[in-house]
Protein backbone atom coordinates (compact mmCIF):
# COMPACT_ATOMS: atom_id res chain seq x y z
CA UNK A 1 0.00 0.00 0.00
CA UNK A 2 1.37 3.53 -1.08
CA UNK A 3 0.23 6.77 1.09
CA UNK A 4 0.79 10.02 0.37
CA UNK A 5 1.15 12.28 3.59
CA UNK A 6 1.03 16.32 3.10
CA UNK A 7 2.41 17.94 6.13
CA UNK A 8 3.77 21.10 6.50
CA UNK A 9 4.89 20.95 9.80
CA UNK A 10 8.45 18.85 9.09
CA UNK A 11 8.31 16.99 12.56
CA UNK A 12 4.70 15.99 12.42
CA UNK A 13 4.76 15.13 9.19
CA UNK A 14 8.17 13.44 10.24
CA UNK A 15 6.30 11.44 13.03
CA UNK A 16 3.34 10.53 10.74
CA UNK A 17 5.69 8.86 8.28
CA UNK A 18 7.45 6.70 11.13
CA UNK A 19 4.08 5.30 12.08
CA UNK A 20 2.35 4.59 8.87
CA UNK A 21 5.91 2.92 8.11
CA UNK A 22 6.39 1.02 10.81
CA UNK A 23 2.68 -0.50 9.34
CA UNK A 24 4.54 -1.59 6.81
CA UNK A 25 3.29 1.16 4.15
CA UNK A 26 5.30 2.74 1.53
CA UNK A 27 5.14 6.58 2.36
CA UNK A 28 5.72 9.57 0.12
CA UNK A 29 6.23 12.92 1.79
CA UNK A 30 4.99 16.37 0.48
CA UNK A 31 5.41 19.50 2.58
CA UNK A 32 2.98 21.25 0.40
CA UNK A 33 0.40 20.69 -1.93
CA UNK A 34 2.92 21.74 -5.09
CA UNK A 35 4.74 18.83 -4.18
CA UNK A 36 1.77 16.48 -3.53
CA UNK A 37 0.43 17.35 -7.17
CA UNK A 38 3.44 16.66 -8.61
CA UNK A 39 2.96 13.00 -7.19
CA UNK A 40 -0.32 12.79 -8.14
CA UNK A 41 0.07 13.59 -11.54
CA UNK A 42 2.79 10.45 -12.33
CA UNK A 43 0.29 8.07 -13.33
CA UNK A 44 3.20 5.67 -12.82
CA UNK A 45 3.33 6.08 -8.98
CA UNK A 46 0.53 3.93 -7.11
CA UNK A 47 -1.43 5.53 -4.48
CA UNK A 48 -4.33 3.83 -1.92
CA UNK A 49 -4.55 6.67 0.36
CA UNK A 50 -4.11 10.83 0.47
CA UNK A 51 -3.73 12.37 3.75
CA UNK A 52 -3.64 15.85 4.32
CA UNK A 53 -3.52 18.85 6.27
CA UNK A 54 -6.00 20.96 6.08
CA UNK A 55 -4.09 24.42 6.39
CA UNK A 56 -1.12 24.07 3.94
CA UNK A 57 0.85 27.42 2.57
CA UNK A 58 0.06 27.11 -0.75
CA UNK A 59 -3.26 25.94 -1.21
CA UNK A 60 -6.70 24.45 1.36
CA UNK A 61 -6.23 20.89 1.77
CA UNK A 62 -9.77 20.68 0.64
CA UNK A 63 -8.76 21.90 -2.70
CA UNK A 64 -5.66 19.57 -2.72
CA UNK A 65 -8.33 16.99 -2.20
CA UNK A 66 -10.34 18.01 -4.59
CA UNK A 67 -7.07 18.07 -7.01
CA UNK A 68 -6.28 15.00 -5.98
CA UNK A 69 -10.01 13.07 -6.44
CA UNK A 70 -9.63 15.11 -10.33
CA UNK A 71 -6.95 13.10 -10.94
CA UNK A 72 -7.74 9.93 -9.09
CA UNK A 73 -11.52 9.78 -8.57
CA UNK A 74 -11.39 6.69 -6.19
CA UNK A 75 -8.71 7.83 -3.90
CA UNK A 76 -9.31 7.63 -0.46
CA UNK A 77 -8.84 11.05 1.68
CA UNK A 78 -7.84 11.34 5.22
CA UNK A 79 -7.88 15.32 6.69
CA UNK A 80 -6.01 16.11 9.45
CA UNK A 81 -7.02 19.08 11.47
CA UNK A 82 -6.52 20.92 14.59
CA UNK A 83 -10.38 22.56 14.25
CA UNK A 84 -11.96 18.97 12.98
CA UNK A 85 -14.87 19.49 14.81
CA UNK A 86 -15.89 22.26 12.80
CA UNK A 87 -14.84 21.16 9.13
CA UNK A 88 -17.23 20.14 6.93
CA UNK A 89 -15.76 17.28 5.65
CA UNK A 90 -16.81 16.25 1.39
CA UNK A 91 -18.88 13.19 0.97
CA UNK A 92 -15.82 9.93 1.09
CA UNK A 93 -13.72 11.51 2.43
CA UNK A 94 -12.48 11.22 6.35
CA UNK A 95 -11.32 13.23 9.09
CA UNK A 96 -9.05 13.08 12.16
CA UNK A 97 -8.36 15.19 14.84
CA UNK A 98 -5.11 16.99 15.73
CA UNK A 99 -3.74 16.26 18.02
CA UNK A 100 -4.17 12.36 17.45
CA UNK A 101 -2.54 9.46 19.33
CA UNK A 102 -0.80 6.94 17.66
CA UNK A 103 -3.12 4.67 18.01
CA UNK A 104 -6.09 6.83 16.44
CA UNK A 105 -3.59 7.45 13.61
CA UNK A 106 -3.04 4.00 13.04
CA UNK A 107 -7.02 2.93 13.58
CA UNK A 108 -7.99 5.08 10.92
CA UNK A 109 -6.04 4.55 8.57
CA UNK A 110 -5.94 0.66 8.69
CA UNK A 111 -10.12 1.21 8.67
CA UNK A 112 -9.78 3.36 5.32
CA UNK A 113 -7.79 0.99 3.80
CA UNK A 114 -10.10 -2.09 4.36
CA UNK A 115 -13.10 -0.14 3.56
CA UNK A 116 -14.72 -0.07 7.00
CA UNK A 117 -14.15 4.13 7.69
């Protein structure tokens, strides 16, 4: 399984990465969305999950998303966000909480990936 984490925040992003890999999933970084396009446009380079931050310095994560979905219409989303509770989150996508435990991290994202989310 290939994610795609967009994190702007170099240690969060850094300590996303070392979870989802210790899962055993192949992660690509992005610190911005610029960067995440750039992987999402390289139809060679499999992806089974998208997770972003919502506030990135270039660009909404819910346009990235959007971007993203454009280009890969069955991609799964995952926001992450420090004001979850009041995001309106688009229909298939998901949504977790900053600041999330380990666990939660790992929950979610296991659930997304078998479908159950």
């Amino acid at each position: 399984m290939h994610l795609l984490v967009v994190e702007d925040d170099d240690i969060v992003r850094m300590l996303i990465v070392e979870v989802l890999e210790e899962l055993g999933y192949a992660v690509i970084e992005a610190a911005d969305a610029r960067a995440a396009l750039q992987v999402l446009e390289d139809p060679s380079q499999p992806l089974n999950l998208l997770m972003t931050d919502v506030g990135l310095p270039d660009m909404r994560g819910e346009e990235l998303a959007a971007k993203a979905r454009g280009l890969r219409p069955l991609l799964p989303v995952l926001f992450a966000s420090g004001y979850a509770e009041s995001l309106q989150v688009p229909e298939g996508m998901h949504m977790i909480g900053k600041p999330f435990s380990i666990d939660k991290l790992r929950e979610k994202v296991v659930k997304i990936l078998e479908g159950q989310a």
